[in-house]
N, C-alpha and C. Protein backbone atom coordinates (compact mmCIF):
# COMPACT_ATOMS: atom_id res chain seq x y z
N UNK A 1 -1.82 1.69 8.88
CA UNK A 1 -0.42 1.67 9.21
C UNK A 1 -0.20 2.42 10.50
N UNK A 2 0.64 1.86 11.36
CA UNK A 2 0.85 2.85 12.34
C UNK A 2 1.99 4.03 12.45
N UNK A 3 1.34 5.02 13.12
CA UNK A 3 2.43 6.28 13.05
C UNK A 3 3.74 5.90 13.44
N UNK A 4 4.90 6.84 12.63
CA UNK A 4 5.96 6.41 13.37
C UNK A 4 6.48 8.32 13.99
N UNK A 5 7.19 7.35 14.71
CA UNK A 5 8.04 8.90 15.61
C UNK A 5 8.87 9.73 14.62
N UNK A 6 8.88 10.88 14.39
CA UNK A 6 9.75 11.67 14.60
C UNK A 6 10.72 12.10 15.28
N UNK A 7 11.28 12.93 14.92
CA UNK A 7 12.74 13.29 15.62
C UNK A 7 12.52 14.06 16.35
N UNK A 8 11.40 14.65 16.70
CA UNK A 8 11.32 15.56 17.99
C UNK A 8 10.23 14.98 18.80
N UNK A 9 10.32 13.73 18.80
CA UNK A 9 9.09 12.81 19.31
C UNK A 9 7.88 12.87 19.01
N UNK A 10 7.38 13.45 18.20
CA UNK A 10 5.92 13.61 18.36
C UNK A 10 5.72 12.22 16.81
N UNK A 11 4.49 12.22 16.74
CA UNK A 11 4.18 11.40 16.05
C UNK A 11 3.76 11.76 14.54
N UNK A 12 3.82 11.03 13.30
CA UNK A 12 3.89 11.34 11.84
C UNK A 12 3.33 10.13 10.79
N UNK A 13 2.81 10.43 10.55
CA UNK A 13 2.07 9.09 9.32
C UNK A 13 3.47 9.22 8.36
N UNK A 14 3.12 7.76 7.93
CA UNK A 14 3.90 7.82 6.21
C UNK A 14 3.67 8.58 5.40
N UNK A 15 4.39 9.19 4.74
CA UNK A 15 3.93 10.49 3.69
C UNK A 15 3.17 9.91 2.52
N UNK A 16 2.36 10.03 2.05
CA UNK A 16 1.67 9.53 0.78
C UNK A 16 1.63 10.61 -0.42
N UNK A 17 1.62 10.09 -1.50
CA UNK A 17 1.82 10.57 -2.63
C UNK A 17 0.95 10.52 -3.75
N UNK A 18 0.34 11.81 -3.92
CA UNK A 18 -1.00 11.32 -4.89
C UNK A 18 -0.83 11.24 -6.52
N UNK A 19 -0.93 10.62 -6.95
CA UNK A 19 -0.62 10.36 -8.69
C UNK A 19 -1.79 10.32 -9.31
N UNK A 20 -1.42 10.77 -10.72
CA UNK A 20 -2.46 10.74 -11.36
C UNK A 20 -2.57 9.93 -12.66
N UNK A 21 -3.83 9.04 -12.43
CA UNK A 21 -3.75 7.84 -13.67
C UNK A 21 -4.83 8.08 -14.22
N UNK A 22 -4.77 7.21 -15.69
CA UNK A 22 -5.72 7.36 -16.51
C UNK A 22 -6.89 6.26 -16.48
N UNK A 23 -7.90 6.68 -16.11
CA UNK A 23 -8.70 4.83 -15.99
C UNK A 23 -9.98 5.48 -16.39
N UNK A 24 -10.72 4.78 -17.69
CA UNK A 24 -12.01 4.88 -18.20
C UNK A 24 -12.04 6.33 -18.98
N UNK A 25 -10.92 6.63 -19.56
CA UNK A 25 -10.93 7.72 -20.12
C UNK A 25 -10.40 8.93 -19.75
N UNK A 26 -10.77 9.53 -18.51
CA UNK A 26 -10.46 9.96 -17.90
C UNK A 26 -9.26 10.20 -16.63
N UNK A 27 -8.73 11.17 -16.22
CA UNK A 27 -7.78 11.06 -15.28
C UNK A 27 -8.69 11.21 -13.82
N UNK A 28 -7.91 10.12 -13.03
CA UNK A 28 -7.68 10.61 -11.36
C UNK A 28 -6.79 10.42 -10.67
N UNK A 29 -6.98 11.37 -9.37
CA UNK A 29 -6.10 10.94 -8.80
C UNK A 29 -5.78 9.94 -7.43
N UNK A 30 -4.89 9.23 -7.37
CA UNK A 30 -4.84 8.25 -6.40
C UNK A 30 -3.89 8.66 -4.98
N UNK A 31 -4.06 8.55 -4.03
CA UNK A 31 -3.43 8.99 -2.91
C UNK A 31 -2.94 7.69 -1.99
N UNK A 32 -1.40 7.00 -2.21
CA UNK A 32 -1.27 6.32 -1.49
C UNK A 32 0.59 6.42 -1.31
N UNK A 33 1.05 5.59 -0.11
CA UNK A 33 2.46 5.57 0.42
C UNK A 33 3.44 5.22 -0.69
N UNK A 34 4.35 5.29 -0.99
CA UNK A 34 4.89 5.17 -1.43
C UNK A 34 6.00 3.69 -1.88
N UNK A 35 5.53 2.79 -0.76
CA UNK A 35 6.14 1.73 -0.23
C UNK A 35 4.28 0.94 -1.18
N UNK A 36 3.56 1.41 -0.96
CA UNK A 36 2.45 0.78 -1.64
C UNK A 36 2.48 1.03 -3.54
N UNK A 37 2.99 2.38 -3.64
CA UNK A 37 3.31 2.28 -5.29
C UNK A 37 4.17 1.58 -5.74
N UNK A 38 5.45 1.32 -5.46
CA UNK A 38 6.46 0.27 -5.86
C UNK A 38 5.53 -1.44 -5.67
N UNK A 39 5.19 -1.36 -4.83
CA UNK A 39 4.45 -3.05 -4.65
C UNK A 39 3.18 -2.40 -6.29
N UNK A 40 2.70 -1.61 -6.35
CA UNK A 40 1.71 -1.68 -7.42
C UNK A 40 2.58 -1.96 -8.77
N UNK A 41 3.54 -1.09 -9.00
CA UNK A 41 4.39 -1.18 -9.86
C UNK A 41 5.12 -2.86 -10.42
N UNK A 42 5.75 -3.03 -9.17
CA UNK A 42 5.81 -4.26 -9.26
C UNK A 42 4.55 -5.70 -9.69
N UNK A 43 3.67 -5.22 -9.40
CA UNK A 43 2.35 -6.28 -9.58
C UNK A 43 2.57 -6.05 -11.09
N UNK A 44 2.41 -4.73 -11.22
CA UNK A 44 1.73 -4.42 -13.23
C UNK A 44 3.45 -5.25 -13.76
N UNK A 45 4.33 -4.72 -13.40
CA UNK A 45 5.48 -5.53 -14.10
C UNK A 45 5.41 -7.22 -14.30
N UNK A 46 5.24 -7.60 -13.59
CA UNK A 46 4.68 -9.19 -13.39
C UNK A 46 3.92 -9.98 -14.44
N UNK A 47 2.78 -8.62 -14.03
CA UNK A 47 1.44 -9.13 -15.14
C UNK A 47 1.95 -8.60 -16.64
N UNK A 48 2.95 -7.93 -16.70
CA UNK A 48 2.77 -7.31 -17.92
C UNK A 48 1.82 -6.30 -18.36
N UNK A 49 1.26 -5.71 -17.39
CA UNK A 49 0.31 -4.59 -17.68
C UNK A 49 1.00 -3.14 -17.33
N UNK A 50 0.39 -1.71 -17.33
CA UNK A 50 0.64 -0.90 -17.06
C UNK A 50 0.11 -0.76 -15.44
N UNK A 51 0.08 0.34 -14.99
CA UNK A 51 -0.33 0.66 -13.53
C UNK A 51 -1.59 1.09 -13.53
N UNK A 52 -2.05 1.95 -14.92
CA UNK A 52 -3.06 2.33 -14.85
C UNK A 52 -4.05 0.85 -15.10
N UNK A 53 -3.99 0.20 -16.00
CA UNK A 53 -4.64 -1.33 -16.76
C UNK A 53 -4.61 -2.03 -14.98
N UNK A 54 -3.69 -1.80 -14.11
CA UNK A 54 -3.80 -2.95 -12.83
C UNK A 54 -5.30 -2.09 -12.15
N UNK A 55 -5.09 -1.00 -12.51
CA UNK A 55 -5.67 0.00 -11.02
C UNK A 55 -7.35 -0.10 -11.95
N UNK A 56 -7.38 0.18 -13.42
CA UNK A 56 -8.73 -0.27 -13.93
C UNK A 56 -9.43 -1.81 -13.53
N UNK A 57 -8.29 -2.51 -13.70
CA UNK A 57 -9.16 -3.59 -12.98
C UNK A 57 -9.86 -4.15 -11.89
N UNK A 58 -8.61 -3.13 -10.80
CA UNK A 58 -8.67 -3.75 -9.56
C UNK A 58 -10.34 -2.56 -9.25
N UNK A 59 -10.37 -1.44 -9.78
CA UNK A 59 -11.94 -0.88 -10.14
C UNK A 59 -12.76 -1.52 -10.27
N UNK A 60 -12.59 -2.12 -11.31
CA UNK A 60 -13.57 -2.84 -12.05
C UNK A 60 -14.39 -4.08 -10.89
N UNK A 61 -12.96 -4.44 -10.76
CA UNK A 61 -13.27 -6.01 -9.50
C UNK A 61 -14.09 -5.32 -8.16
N UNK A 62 -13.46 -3.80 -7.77
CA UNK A 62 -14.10 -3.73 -6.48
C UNK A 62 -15.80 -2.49 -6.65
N UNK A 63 -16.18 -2.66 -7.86
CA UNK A 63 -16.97 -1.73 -7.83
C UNK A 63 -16.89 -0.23 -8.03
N UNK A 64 -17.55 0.67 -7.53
CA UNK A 64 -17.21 1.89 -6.74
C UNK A 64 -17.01 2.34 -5.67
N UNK A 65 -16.56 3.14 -5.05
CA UNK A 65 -16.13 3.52 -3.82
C UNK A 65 -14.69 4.12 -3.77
N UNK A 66 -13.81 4.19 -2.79
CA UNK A 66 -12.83 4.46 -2.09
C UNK A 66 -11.49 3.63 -3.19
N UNK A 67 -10.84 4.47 -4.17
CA UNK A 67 -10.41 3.48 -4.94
C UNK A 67 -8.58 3.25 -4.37
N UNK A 68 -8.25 4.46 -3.65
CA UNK A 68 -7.09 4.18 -2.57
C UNK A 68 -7.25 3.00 -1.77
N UNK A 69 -8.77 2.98 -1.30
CA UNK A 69 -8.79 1.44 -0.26
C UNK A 69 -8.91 0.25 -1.29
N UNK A 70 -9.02 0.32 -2.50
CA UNK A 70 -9.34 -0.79 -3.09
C UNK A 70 -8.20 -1.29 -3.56
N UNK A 71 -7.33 -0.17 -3.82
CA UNK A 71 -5.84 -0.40 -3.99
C UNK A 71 -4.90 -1.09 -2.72
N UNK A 72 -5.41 -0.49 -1.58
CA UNK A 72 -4.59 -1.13 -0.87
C UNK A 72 -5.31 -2.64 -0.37
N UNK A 73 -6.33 -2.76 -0.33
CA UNK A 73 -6.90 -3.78 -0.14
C UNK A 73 -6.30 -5.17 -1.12
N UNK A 74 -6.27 -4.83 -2.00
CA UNK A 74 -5.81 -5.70 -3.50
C UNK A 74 -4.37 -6.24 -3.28
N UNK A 75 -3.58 -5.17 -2.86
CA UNK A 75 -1.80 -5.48 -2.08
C UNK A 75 -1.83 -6.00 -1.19
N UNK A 76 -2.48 -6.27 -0.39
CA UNK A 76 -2.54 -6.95 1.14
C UNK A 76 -3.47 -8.05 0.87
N UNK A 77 -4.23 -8.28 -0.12
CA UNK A 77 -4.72 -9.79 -0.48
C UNK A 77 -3.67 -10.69 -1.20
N UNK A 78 -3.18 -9.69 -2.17
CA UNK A 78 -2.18 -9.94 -3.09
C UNK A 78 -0.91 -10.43 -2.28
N UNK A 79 0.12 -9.71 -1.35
CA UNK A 79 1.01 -10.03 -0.30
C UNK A 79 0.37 -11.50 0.40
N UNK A 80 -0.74 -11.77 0.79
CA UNK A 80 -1.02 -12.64 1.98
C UNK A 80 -1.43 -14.07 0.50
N UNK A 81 -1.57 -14.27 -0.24
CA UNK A 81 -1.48 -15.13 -1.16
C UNK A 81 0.08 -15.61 -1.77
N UNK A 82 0.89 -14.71 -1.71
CA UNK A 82 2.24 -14.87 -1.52
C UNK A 82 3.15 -15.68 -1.13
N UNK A 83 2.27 -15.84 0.17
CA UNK A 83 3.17 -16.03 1.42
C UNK A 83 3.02 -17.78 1.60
């Protein structure tokens, strides 16, 4: 995403917000914008699942690794199938 300006010009990322879900038993936590949790929210409403049940899967589907990028990766496949 690109930075946006501030009010004293200098430059500022989107604030992100880290939550904590339950997936495989265990809790973690996820670190993403906030404009990206409502689109997650919205997906699990759709499907009829919870947020945590979207975010286990979308795990499941992408392996291991980076599970913020797998999240956002999943919304921006998800958005561009949409369209």
């Amino acid at each position: 995403m690109m930075a946006k300006k501030d009010d004293n010009g200098g430059s500022s990322k989107p604030k992100a917000a880290e939550r904590s879900l339950k997936g495989r038993g265990q809790k973690t936590g996820v670190r993403l914008e906030d404009a990206l949790w409502d689109e997650l929210r919205a997906v699990a409403d759709e499907r009829n699942v919870s947020v945590s049940d979207l975010v286990n899967r979308i795990e499941i589907k992408g392996k291991r690794g980076n599970l913020s990028a797998a999240i956002r990766r999943f919304i921006s496949n998800y958005r561009r199938k949409r369209r």
